[in-house]
Protein backbone atom coordinates (compact mmCIF):
# COMPACT_ATOMS: atom_id res chain seq x y z
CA UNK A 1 44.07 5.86 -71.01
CA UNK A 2 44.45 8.09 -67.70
CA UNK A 3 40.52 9.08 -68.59
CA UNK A 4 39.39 5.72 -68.78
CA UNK A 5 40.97 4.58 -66.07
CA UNK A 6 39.68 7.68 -63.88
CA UNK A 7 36.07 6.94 -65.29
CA UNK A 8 36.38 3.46 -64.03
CA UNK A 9 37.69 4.23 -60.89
CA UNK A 10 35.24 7.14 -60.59
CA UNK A 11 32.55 4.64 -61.10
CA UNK A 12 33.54 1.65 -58.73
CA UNK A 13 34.00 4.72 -56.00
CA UNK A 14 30.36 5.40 -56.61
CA UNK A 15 28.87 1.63 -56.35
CA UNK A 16 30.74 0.71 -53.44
CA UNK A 17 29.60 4.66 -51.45
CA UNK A 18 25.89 3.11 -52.75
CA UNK A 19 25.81 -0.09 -51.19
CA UNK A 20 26.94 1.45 -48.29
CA UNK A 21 24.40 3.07 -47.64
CA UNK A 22 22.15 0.90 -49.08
CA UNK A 23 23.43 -1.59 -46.14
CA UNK A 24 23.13 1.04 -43.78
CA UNK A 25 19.61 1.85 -44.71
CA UNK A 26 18.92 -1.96 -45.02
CA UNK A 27 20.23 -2.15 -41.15
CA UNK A 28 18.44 0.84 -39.90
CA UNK A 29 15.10 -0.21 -41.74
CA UNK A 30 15.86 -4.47 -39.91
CA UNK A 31 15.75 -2.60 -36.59
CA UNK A 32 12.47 -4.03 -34.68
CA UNK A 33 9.89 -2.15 -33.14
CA UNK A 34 10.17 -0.82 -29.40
CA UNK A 35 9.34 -3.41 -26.58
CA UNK A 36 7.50 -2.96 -23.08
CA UNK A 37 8.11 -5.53 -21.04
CA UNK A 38 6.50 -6.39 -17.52
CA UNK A 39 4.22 -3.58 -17.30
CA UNK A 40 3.04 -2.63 -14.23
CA UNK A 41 0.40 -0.86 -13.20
CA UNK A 42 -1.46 0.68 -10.08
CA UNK A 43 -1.18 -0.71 -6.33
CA UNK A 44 1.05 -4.13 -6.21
CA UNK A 45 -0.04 -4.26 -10.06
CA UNK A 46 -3.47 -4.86 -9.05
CA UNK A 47 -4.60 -2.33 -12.08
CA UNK A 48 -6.39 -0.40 -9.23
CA UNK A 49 -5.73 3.04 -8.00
CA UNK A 50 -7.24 5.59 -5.89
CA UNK A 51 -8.68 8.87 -7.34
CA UNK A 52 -6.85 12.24 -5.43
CA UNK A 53 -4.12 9.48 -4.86
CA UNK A 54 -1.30 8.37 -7.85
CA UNK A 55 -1.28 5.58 -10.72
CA UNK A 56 2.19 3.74 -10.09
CA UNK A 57 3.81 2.96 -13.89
CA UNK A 58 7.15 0.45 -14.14
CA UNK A 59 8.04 -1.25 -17.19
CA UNK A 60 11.05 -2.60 -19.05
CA UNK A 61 11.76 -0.82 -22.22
CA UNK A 62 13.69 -2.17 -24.75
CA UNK A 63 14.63 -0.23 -28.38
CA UNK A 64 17.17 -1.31 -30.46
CA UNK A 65 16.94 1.82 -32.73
CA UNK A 66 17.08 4.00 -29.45
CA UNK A 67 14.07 5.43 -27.24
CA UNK A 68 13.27 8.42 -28.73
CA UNK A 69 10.02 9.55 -26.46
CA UNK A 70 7.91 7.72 -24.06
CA UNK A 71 4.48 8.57 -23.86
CA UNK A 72 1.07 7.30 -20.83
CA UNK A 73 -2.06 8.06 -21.56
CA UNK A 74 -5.29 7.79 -18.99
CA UNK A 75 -8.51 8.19 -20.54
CA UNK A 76 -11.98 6.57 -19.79
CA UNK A 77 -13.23 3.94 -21.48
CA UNK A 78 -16.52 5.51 -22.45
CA UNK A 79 -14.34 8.50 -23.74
CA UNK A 80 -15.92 10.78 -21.31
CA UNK A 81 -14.03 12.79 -18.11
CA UNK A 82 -10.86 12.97 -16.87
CA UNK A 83 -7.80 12.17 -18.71
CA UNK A 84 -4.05 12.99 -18.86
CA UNK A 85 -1.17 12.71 -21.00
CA UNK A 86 2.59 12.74 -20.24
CA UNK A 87 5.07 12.72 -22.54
CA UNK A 88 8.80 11.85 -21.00
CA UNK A 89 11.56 12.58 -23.43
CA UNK A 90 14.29 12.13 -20.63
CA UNK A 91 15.48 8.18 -21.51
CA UNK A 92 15.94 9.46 -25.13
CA UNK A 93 19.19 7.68 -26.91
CA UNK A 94 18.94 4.79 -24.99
CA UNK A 95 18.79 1.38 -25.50
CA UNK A 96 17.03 -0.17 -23.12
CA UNK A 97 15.56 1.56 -19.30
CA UNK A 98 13.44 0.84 -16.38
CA UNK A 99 10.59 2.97 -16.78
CA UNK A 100 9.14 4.25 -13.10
CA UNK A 101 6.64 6.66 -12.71
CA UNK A 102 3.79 7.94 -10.78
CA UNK A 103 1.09 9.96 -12.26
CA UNK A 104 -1.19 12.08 -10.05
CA UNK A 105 -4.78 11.01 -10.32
CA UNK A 106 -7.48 14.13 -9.95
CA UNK A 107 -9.49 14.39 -6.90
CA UNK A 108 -12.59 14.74 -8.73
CA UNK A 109 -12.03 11.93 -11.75
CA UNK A 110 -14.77 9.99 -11.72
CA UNK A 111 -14.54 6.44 -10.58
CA UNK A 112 -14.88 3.63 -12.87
CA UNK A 113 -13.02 1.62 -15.71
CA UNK A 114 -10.05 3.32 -17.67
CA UNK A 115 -7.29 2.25 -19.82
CA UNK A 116 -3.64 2.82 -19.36
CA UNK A 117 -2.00 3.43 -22.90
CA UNK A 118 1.75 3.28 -22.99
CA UNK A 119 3.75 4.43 -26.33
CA UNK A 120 7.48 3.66 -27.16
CA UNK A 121 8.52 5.71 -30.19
CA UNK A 122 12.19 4.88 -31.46
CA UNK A 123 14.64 7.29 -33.38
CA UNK A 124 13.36 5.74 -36.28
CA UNK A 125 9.82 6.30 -35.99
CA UNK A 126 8.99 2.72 -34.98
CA UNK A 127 6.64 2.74 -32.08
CA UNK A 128 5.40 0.03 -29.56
CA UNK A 129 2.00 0.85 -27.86
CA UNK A 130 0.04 -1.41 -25.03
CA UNK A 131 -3.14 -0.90 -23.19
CA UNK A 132 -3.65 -2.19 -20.20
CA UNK A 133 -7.18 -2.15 -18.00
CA UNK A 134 -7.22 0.56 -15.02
CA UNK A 135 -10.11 0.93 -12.33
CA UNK A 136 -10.31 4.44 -10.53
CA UNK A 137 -11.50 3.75 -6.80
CA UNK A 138 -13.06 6.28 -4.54
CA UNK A 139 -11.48 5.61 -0.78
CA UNK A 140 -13.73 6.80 2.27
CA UNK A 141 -11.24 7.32 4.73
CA UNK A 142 -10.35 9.75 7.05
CA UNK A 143 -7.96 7.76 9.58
CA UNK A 144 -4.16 9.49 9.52
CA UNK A 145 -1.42 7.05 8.92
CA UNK A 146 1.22 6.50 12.22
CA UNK A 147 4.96 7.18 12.26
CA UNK A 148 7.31 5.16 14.42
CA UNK A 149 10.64 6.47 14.58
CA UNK A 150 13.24 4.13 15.84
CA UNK A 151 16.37 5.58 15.42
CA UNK A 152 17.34 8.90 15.07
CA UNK A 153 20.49 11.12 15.69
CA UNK A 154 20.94 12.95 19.38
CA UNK A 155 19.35 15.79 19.45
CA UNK A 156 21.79 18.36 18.30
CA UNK A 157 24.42 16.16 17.32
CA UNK A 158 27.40 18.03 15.16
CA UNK A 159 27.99 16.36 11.82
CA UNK A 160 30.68 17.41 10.12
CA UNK A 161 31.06 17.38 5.75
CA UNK A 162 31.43 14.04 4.17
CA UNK A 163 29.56 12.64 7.50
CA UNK A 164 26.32 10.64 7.32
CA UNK A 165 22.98 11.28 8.90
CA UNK A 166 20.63 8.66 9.20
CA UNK A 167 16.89 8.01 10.75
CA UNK A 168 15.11 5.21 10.53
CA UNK A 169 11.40 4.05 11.70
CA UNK A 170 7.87 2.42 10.24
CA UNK A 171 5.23 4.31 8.53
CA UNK A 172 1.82 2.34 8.97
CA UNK A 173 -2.06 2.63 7.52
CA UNK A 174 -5.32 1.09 8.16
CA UNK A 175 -5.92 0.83 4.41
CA UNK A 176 -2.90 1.94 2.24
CA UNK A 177 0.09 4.11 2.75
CA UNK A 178 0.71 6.51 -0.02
CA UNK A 179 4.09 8.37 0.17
CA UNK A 180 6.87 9.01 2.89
CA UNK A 181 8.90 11.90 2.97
CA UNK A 182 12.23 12.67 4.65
CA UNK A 183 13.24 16.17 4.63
CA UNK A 184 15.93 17.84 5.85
CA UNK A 185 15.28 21.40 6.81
CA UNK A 186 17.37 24.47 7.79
CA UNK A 187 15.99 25.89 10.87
CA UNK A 188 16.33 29.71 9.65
CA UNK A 189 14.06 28.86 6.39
CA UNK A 190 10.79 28.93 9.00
CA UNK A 191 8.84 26.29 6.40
CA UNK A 192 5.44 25.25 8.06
CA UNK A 193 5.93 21.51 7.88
CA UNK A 194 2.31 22.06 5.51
CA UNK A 195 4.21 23.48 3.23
CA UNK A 196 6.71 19.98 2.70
CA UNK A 197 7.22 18.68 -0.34
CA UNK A 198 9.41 16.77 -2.39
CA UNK A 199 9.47 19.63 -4.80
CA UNK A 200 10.29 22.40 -2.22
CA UNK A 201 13.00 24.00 -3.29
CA UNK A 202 14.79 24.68 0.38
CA UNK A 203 14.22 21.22 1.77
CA UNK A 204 17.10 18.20 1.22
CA UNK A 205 14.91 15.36 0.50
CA UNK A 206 16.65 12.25 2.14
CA UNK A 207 13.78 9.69 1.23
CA UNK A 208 10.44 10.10 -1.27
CA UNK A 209 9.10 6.82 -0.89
CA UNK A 210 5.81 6.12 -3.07
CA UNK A 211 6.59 1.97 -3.73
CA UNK A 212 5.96 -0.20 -0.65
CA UNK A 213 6.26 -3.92 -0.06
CA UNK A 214 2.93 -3.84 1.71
CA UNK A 215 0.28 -1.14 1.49
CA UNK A 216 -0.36 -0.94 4.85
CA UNK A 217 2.85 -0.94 6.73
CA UNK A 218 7.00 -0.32 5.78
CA UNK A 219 10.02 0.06 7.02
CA UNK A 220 11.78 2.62 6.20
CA UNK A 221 15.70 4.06 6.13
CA UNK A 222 16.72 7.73 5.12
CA UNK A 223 20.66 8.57 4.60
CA UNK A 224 22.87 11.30 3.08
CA UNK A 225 25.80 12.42 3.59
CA UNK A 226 26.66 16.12 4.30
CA UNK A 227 28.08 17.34 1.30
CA UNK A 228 25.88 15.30 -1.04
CA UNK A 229 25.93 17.18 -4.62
CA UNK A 230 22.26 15.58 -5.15
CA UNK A 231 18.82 14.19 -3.04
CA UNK A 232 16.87 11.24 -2.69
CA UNK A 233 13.76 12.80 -4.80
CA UNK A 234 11.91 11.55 -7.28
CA UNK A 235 13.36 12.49 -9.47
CA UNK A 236 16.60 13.82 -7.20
CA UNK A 237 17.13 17.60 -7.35
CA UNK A 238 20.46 18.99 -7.29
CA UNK A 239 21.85 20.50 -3.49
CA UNK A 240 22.31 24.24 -4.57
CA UNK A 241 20.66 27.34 -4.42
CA UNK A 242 18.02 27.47 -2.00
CA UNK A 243 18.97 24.00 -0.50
CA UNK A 244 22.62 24.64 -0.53
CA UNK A 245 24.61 23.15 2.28
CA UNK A 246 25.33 25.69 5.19
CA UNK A 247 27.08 25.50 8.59
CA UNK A 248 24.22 25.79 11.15
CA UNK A 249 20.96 24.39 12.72
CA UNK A 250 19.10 21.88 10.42
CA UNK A 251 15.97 19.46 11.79
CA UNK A 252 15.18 16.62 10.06
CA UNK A 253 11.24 15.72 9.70
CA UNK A 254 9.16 12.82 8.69
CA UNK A 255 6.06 13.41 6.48
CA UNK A 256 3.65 10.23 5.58
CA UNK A 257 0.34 10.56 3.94
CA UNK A 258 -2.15 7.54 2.71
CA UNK A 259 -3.65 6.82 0.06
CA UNK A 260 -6.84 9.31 0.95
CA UNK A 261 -4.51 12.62 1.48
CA UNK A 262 -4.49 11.83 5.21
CA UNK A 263 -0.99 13.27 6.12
CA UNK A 264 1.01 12.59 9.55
CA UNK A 265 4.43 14.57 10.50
CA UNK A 266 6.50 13.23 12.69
CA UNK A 267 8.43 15.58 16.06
CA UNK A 268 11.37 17.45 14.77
CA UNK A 269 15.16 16.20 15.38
CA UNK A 270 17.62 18.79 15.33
CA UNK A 271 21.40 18.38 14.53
CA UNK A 272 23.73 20.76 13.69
CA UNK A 273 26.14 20.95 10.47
CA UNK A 274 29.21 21.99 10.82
CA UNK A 275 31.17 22.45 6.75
C-alpha cells in the first residue's frame, strides 16, 4: 500500500514539475519580438549627415524578453566603400531604454545614399531589425564657429568641495554646429587646448554637447560640483586617477567645432579649488 501510494505520489510530483515548465516555456516562447520605436536619424532627423562629421542615432527600445545586444550598421547601398558596425551590449537585461548615440562618419566615405540598419536581439534570441535611408554629404566649409561666453566665475575665484562652478554662453555657426566641449583643466597638467577631448583622461568634462535645438546657434550651460564622483561625458567617465580632484589652480575652457572640423577655443578662466 505505502508503494502504491509513493508511486502515485511520485507520479503527480512529476506532471505537475512538467507543466511547469511547460508554462514557463509556453511564457518565454509568447514573449514578442524587440521594438524600435521613433528612430531617429542624422541632423534634426533629416536622414542627412556630414562625412568627417557624426551620424546622430536615438530610438526607443522596447523588449519584453530583455535587450540582450544592440547592434547599427552603415553600409552603402551599392555595397561598395565605407561601412561600420557597432555592437553596444551595455543596455543588456533591460526592459525597455532610450537608445542615443553618435557614430563617427570617415573623412574620406564617399558621399551618396546609405542605409542605417538597427538590430534589437532579446535574451531569447528574438530580434527586431529596421532600415532606415541615410545620405552622406560633403560640406565645403572652412568658416570657424564663434563662442560667446556670458557668464563665467571671477577670475581666480576659491571654490571650496561640494561647491558649484558654473559658465554659461552661445556657441554659433554659419552652417551647423557640431559639438561643444566644457573642460575643466588642472593648470599643472600643461594640455595644449589641441589636445582636448572628451576622452582625455586628465580633463573634467562639465558639458559634451553633440544634440542642438538649432544647427546653427545654442545656448549653452556647464555645471559640477567640486567633489563630483562622475562627468558630463558622453558617456560620463568616472573623477579618479588622472582627473582626480586636487586642491590647486584649475582653468576652465570652452571648445566648439562645426560640422566641417572647424574648431574654436574659447580664453581660459581660472579658479582655484580648495578640498
Amino acid at each position: 500500500m505505502k508503494n502504491t501510494f509513493s508511486k502515485t505520489f511520485s507520479t503527480i510530483t512529476a506532471v505537475v514539475l512538467l507543466l511547469i515548465t511547460s508554462c514557463r516555456n509556453d511564457d518565454e516562447q509568447m514573449q514578442p519580438q524587440p521594438n524600435i520605436i521613433a528612430l531617429e536619424v542624422g541632423l534634426g532627423n533629416s536622414h542627412t549627415s556630414y562625412i568627417g562629421s557624426d551620424i546622430h542615432i536615438e530610438a526607443e527600445i522596447e523588449a519584453s524578453g530583455k535587450i540582450n545586444t544592440v547592434e547599427v550598421e552603415v553600409f552603402k547601398k551599392d555595397g561598395a566603400g565605407w561601412q561600420t558596425k557597432k555592437v553596444y551590449s551595455e543596455f543588456s537585461g533591460q526592459l525597455n531604454t532610450t537608445f542615443h548615440k553618435h557614430i563617427d562618419v570617415a573623412p574620406d566615405a564617399a558621399p551618396g545614399n546609405y542605409v542605417l540598419r538597427m538590430k534589437v536581439t532579446d535574451m531569447l534570441g528574438q530580434s527586431r531589425t529596421v532600415d532606415e535611408d541615410l545620405e552622406l554629404i560633403i560640406l565645403q566649409d572652412s568658416v570657424s564657429p564663434i563662442i560667446n561666453i556670458t557668464t563665467f566665475p571671477a577670475a581666480n575665484k576659491l571654490f571650496l568641495n561640494g561647491e558649484t562652478i558654473t559658465i554659461s554662453g552661445t556657441v554659433s555657426d554659419n552652417i551647423a554646429l557640431g559639438n561643444v566641449l566644457v573642460a575643466l583643466v588642472r593648470e599643472e597638467d600643461l594640455i595644449p587646448d589641441g589636445n582636448l577631448s572628451d576622452t582625455h583622461s586628465q580633463i573634467i568634462t562639465m558639458l559634451d554637447l553633440r544634440d542642438f535645438a538649432s544647427t546653427e546657434i545654442q545656448d549653452f550651460t556647464a555645471s559640477i560640483n567640486v567633489g563630483a564622483t562622475s562627468d558630463y561625458g558622453f558617456p560620463p567617465k568616472p573623477i579618479q586617477g588622472a582627473n582626480a580632484w586636487k586642491s590647486g589652480s584649475y582653468y576652465i575652457v570652452v571648445k566648439t567645432k562645426d560640422a566641417s572640423q572647424n574648431v574654436t577655443f574659447s580664453q581660459h578662466y581660472p579658479i582655484k579649488i580648495n578640498l
